[in-house]
C-alpha atoms as a PDB file:
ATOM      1  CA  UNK A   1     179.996  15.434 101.744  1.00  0.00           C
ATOM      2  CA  UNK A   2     181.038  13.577  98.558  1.00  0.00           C
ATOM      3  CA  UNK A   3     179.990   9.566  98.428  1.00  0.00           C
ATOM      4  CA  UNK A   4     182.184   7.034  97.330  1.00  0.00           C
ATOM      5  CA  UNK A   5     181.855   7.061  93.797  1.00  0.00           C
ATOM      6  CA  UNK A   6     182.278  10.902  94.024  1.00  0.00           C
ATOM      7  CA  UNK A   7     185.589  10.221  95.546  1.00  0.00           C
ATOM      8  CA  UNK A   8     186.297   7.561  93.544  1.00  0.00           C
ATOM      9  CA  UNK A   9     186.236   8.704  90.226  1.00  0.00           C
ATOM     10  CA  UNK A  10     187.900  12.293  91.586  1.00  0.00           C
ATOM     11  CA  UNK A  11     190.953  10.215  92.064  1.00  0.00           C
ATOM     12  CA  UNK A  12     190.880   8.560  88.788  1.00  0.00           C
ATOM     13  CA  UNK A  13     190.573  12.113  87.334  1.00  0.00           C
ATOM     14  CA  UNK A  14     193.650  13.168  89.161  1.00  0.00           C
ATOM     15  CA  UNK A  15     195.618   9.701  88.618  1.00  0.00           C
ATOM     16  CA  UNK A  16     194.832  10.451  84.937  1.00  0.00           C
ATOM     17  CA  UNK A  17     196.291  13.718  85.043  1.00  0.00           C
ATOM     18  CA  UNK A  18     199.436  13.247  86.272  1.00  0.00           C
ATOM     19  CA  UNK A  19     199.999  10.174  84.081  1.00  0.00           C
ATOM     20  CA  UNK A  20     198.973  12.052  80.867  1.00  0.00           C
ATOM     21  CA  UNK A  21     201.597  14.993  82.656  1.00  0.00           C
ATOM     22  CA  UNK A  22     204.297  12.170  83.344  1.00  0.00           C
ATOM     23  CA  UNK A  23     204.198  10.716  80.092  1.00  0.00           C
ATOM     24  CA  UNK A  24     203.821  13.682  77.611  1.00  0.00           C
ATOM     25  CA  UNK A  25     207.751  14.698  79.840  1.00  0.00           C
ATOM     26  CA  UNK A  26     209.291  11.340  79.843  1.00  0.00           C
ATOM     27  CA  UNK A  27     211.593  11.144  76.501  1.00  0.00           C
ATOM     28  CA  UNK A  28     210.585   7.771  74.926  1.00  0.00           C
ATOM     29  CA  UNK A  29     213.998   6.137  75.592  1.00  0.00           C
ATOM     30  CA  UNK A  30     213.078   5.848  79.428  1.00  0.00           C
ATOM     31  CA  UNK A  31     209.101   4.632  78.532  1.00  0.00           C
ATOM     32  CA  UNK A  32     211.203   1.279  76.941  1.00  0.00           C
ATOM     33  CA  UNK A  33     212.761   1.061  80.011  1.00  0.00           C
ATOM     34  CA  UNK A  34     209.629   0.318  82.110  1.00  0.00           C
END
């Protein structure tokens, strides 16, 4: 079983991820947009 903090930081790992993924394929001209 993994404890909170385990858990925790394995989802910050993963929201990381697929924000480093999102913005390395967004063209800049949409990242002015948010």
């Amino acid at each position: 079983m993994f404890t909170a903090a385990e858990k925790l930081l394995g989802a910050l790992l993963v929201v990381l991820g697929v924000v480093s993924i999102v913005i390395a394929f967004i063209p800049d001209g949409l990242l002015h947009l948010v």
